[in-house]
C-alpha atoms as a PDB file:
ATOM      1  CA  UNK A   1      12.972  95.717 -15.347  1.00  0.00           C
ATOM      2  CA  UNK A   2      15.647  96.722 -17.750  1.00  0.00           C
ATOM      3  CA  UNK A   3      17.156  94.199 -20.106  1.00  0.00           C
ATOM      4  CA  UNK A   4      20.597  93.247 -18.231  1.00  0.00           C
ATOM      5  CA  UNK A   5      18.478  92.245 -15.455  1.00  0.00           C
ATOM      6  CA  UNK A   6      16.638  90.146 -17.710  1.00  0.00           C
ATOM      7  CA  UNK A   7      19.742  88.461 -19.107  1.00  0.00           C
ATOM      8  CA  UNK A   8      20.688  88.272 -15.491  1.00  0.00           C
ATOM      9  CA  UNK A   9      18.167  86.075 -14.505  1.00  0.00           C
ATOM     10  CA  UNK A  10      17.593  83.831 -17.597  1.00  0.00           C
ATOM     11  CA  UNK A  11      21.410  83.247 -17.267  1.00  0.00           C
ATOM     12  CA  UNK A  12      20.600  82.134 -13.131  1.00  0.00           C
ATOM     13  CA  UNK A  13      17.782  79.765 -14.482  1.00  0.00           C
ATOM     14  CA  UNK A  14      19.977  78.162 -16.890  1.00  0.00           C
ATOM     15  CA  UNK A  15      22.377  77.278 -13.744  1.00  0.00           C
ATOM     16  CA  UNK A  16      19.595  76.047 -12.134  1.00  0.00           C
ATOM     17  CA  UNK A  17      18.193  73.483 -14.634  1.00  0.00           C
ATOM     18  CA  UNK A  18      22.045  72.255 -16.052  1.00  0.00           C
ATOM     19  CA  UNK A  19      22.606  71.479 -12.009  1.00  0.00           C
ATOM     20  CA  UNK A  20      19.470  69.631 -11.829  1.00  0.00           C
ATOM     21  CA  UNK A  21      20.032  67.602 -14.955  1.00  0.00           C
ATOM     22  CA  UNK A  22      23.405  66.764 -13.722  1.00  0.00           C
ATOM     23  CA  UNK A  23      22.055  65.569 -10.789  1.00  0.00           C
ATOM     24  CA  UNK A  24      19.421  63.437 -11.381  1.00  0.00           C
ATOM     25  CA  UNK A  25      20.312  61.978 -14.635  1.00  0.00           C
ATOM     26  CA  UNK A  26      24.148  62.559 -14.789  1.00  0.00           C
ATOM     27  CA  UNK A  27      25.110  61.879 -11.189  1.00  0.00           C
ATOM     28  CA  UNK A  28      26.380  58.148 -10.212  1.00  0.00           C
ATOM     29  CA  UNK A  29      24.394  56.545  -8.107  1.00  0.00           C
ATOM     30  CA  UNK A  30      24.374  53.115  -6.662  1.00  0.00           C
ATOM     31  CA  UNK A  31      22.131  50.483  -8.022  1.00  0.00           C
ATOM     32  CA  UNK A  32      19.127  49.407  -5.941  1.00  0.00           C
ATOM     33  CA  UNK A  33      19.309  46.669  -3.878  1.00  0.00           C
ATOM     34  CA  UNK A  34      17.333  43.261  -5.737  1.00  0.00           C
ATOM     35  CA  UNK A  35      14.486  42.185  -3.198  1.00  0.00           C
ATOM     36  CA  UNK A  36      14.701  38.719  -2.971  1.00  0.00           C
ATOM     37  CA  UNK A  37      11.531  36.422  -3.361  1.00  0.00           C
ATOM     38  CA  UNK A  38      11.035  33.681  -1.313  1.00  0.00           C
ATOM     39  CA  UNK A  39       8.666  31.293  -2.473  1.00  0.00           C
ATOM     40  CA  UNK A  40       6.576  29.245  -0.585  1.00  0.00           C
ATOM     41  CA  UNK A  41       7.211  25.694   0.410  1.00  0.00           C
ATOM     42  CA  UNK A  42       5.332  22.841  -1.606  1.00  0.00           C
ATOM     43  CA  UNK A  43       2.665  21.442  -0.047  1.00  0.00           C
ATOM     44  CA  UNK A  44       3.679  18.035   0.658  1.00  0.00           C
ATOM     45  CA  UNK A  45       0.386  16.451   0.112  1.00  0.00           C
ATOM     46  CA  UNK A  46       0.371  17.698  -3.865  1.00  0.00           C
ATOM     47  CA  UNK A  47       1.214  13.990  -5.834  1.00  0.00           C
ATOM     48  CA  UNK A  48       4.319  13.668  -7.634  1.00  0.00           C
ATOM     49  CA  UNK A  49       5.602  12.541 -10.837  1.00  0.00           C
ATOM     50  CA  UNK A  50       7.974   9.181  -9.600  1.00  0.00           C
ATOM     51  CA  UNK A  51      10.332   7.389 -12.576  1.00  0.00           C
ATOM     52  CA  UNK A  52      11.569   4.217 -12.597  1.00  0.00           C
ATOM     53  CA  UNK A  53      14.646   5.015 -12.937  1.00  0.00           C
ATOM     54  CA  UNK A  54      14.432   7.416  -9.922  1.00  0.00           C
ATOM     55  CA  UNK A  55      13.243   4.661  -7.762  1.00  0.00           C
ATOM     56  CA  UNK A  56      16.042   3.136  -4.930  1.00  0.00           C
ATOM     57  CA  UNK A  57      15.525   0.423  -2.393  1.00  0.00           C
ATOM     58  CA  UNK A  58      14.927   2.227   0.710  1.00  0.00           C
ATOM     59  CA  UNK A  59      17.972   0.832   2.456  1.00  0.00           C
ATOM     60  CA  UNK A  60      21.071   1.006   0.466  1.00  0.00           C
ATOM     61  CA  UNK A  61      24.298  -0.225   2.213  1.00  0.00           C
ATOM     62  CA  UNK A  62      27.262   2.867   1.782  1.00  0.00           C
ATOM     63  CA  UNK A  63      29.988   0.663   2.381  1.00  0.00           C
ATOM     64  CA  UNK A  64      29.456  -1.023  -1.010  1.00  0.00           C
ATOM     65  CA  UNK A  65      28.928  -5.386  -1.666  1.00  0.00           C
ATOM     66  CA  UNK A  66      25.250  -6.239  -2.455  1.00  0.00           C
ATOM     67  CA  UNK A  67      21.800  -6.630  -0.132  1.00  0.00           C
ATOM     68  CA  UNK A  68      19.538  -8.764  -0.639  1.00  0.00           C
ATOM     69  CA  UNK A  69      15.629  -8.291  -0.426  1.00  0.00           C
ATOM     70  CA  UNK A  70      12.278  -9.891   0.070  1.00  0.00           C
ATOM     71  CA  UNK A  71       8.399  -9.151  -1.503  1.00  0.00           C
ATOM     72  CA  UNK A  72       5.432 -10.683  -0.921  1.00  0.00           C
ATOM     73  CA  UNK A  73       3.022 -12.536  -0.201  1.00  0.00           C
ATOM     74  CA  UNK A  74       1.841 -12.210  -3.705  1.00  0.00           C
ATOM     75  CA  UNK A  75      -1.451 -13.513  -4.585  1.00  0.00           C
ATOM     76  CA  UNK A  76      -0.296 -15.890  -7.614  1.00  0.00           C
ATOM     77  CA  UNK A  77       1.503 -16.985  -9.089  1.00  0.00           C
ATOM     78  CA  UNK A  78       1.192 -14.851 -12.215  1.00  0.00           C
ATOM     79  CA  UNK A  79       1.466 -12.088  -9.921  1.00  0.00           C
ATOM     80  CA  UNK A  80       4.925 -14.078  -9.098  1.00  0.00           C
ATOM     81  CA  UNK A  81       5.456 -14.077 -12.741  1.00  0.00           C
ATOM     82  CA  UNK A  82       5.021 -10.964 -13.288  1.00  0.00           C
ATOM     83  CA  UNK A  83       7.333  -9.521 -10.758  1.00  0.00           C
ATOM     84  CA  UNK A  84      10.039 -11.559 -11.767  1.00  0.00           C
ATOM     85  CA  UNK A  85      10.182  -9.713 -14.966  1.00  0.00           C
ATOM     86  CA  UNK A  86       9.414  -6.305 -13.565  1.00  0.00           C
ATOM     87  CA  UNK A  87      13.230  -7.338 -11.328  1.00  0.00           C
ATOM     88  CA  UNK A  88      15.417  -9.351 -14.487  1.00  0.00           C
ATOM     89  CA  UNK A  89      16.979  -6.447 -16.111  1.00  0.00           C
ATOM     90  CA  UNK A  90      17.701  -5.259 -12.331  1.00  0.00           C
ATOM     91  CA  UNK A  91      18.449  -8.094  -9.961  1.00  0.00           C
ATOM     92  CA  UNK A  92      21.930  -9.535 -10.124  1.00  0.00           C
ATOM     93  CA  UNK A  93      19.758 -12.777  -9.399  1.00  0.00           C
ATOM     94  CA  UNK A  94      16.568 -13.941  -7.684  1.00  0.00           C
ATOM     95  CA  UNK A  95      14.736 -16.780  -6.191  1.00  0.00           C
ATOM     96  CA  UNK A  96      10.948 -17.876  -6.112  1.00  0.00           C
ATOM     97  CA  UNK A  97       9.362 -19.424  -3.305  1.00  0.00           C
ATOM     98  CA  UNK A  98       6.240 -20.780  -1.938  1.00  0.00           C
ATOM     99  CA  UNK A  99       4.628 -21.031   1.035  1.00  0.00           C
ATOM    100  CA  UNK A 100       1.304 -21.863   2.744  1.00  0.00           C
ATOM    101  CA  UNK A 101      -0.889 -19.830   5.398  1.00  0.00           C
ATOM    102  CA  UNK A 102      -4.167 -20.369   6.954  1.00  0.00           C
ATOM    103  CA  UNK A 103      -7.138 -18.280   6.185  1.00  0.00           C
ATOM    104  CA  UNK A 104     -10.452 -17.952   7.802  1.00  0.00           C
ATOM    105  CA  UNK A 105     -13.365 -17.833   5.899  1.00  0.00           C
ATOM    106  CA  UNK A 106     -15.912 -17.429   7.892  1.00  0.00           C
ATOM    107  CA  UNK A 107     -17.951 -20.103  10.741  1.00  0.00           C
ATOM    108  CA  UNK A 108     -19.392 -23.491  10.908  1.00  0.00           C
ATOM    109  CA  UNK A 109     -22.785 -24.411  13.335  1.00  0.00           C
ATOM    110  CA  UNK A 110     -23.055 -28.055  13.334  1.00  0.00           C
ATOM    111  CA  UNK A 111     -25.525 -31.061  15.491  1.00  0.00           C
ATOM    112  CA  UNK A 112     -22.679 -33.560  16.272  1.00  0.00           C
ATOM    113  CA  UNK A 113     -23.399 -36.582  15.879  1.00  0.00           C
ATOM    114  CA  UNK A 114     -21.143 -40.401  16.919  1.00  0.00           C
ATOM    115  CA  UNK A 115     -22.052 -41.857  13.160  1.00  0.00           C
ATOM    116  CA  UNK A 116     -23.365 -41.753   9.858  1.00  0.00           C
ATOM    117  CA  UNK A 117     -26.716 -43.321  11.249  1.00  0.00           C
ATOM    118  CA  UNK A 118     -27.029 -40.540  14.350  1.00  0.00           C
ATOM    119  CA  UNK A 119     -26.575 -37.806  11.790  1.00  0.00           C
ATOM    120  CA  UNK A 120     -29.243 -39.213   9.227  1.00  0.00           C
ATOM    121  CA  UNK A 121     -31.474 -39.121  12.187  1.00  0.00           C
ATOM    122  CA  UNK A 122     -31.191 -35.581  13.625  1.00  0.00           C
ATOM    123  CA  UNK A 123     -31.547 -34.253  10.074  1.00  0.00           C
ATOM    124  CA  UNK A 124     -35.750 -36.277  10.382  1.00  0.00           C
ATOM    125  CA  UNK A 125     -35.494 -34.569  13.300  1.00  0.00           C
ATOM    126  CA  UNK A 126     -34.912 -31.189  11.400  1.00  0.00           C
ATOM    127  CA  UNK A 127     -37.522 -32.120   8.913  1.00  0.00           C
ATOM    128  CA  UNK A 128     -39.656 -32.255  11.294  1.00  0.00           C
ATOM    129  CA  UNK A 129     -38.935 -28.813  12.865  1.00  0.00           C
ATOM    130  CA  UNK A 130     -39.423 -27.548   9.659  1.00  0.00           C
ATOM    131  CA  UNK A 131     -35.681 -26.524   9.183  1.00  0.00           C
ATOM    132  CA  UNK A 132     -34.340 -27.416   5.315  1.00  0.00           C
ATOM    133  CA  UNK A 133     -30.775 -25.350   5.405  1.00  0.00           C
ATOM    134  CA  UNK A 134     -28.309 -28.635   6.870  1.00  0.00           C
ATOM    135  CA  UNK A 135     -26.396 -31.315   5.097  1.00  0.00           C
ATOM    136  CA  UNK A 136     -24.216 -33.814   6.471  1.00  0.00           C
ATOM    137  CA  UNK A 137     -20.639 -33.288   6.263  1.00  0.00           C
ATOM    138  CA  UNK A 138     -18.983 -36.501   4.721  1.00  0.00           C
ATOM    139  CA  UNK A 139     -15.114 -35.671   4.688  1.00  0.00           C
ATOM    140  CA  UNK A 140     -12.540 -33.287   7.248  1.00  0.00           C
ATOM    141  CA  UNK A 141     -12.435 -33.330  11.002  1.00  0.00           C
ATOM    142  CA  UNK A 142     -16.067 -32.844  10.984  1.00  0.00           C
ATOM    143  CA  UNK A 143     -17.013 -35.845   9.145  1.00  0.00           C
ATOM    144  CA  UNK A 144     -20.619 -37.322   9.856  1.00  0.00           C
ATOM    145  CA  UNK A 145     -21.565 -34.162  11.550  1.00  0.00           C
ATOM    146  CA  UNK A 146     -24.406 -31.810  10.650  1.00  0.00           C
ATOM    147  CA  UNK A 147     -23.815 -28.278   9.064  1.00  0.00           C
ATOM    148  CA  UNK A 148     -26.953 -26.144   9.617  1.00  0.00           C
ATOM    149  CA  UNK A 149     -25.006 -22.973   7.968  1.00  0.00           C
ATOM    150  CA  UNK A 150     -21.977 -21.659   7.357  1.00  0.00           C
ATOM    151  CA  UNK A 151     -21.952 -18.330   8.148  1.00  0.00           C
ATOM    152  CA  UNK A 152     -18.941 -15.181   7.349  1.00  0.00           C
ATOM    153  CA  UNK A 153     -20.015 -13.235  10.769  1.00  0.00           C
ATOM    154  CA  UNK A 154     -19.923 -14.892  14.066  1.00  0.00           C
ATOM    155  CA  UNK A 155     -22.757 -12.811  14.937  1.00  0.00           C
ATOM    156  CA  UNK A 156     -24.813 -14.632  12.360  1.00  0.00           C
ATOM    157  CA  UNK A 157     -23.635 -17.717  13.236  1.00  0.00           C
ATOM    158  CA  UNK A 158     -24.575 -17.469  17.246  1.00  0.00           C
ATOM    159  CA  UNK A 159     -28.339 -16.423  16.125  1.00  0.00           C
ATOM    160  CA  UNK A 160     -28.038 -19.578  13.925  1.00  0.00           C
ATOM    161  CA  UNK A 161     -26.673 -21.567  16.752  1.00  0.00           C
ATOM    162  CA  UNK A 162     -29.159 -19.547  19.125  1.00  0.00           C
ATOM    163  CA  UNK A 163     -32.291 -20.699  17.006  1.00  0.00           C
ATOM    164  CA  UNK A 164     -30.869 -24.771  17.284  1.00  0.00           C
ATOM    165  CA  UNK A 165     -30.917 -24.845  20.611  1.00  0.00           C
ATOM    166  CA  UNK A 166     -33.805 -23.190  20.794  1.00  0.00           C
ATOM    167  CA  UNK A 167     -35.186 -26.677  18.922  1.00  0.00           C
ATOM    168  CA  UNK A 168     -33.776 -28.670  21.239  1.00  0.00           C
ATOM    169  CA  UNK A 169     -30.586 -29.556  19.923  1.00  0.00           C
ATOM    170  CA  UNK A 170     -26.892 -29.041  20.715  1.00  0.00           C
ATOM    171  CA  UNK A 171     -25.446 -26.721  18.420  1.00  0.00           C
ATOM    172  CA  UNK A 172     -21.752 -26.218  18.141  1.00  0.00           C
ATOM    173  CA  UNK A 173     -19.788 -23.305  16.231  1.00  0.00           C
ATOM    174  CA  UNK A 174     -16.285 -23.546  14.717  1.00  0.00           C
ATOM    175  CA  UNK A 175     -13.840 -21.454  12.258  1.00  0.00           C
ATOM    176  CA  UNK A 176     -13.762 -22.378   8.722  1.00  0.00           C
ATOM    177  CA  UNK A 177     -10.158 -22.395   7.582  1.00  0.00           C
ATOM    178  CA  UNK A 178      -8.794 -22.722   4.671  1.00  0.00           C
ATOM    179  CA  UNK A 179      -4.785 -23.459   3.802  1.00  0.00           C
ATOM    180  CA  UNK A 180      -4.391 -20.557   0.808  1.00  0.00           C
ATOM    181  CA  UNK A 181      -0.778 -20.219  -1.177  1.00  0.00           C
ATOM    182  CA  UNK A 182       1.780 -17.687  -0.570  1.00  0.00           C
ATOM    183  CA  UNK A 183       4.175 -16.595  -3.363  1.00  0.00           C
ATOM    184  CA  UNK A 184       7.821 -14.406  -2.525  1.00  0.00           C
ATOM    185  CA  UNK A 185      10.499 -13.418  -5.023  1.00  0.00           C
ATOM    186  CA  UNK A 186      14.292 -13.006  -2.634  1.00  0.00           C
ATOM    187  CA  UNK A 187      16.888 -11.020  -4.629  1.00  0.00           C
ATOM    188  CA  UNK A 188      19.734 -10.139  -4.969  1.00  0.00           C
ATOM    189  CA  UNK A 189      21.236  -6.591  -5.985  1.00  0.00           C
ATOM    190  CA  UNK A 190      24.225  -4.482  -5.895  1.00  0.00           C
ATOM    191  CA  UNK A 191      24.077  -1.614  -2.951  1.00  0.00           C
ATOM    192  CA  UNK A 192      24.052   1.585  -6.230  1.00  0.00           C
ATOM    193  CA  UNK A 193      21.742  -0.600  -8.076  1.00  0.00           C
ATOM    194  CA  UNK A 194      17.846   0.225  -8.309  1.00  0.00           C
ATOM    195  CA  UNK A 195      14.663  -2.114  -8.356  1.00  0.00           C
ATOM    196  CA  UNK A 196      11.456  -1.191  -9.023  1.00  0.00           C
ATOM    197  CA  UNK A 197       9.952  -3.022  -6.099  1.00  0.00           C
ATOM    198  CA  UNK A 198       7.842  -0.120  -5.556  1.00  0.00           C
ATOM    199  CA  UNK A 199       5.508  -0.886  -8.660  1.00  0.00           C
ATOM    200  CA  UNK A 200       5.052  -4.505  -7.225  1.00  0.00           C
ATOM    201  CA  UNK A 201       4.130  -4.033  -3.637  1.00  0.00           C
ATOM    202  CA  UNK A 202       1.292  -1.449  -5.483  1.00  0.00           C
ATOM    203  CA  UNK A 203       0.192  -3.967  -7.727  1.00  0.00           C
ATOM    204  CA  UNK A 204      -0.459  -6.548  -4.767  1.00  0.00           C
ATOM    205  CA  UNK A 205      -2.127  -4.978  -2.089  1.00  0.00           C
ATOM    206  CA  UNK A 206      -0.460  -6.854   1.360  1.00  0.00           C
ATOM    207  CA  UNK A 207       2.582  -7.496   0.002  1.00  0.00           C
ATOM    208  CA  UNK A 208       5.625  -6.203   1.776  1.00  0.00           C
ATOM    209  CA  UNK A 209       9.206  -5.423   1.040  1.00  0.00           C
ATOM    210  CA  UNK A 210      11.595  -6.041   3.503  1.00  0.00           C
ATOM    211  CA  UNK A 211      15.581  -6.439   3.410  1.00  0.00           C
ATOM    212  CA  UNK A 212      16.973 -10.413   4.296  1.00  0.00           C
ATOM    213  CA  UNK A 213      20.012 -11.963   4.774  1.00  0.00           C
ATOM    214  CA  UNK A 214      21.877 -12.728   1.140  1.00  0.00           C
ATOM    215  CA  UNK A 215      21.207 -16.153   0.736  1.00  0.00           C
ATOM    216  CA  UNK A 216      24.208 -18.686  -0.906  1.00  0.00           C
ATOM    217  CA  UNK A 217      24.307 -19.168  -4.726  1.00  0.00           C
END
């Protein structure tokens, strides 16, 4: 090959690599498209951090004015205390009340007995049987009647009451009830205003918070 063919075809593979360059590195050319990431949901179970200043009463009123709202029962009154501080610097006022509930504590098996005398003699008559868990009862509705157990299951207390008559005597069960305080904290609070009633109803396992009719000052 003589040298103008040579010159000839360096020239062509200059061509060649200048039109490459100029398209692949010169050439506009539209930017890829950004993929978009979409990230999972949260899973709603995970805990989450909760302020107090990002806590609202659950029912808020959009029309504006104030609502009013109840919690409790709270099991003191220092729990009462307590709670009224937690709502001062956020109740445009509040009220504390009191009231009273029965409670059962458990079950009574008793010999009754017409008077003071009868029940002296059935408990000889337990003596004798060998029994020593009685006492007479000396003040309430069962007055001058004979415990032979108080018991917290009524399961316990039939055997108990089982075993009596099984004696010979007349056993009789009843509930033990007891009159236990209630305390409540009402208040009052404007319908874009926030309360931290959350932290209280945690703080007193039972105790409720419900929305009430605003009371008169």
């Amino acid at each position: 090959m003589n040298a103008g063919h040579w010159r000839m075809l360096t020239l062509a593979l200059l061509i060649v690599n200048v039109g490459l360059l100029f398209w692949f590195v010169l050439w506009p050319r539209g930017e890829p498209a950004a993929t978009e990431r979409e990230l999972p949901p949260l899973d709603p179970g995970l805990p989450h951090l909760e302020l107090v200043a990002e806590v609202t009463d659950a029912e808020r009123s959009l029309a504006g004015g104030e609502q009013c709202f109840s919690i409790g029962p709270l099991p003191s009154r220092d729990a009462q205390e307590r709670a009224e501080e937690r709502l001062r610097p956020f109740a445009i006022t509040f009220r504390s009340r009191q009231t009273v509930a029965d409670s059962e504590l458990g079950w009574t098996v008793y010999l009754p007995a017409a008077s003071r005398a009868e029940a002296v003699s059935l408990t000889r008559e337990l003596v004798e049987r060998g029994e020593e868990d009685f006492f007479v009862i000396t003040t309430g509705p069962l007055e001058n009647m004979v415990s032979v157990g108080l018991f917290e299951s009524v399961t316990n207390a039939r055997a108990r009451q089982h075993r009596m008559e099984q004696l010979g005597f007349e056993a009789r069960m009843e509930v033990r009830r007891e009159s236990v305080p209630q305390f409540w904290i009402d208040y009052r609070i404007g319908s874009d205003d926030r309360s931290p009633w959350r932290f209280i109803v945690r703080a007193s396992p039972g105790a409720q918070h419900r929305e009430i009719p605003c009371w008169d000052e």
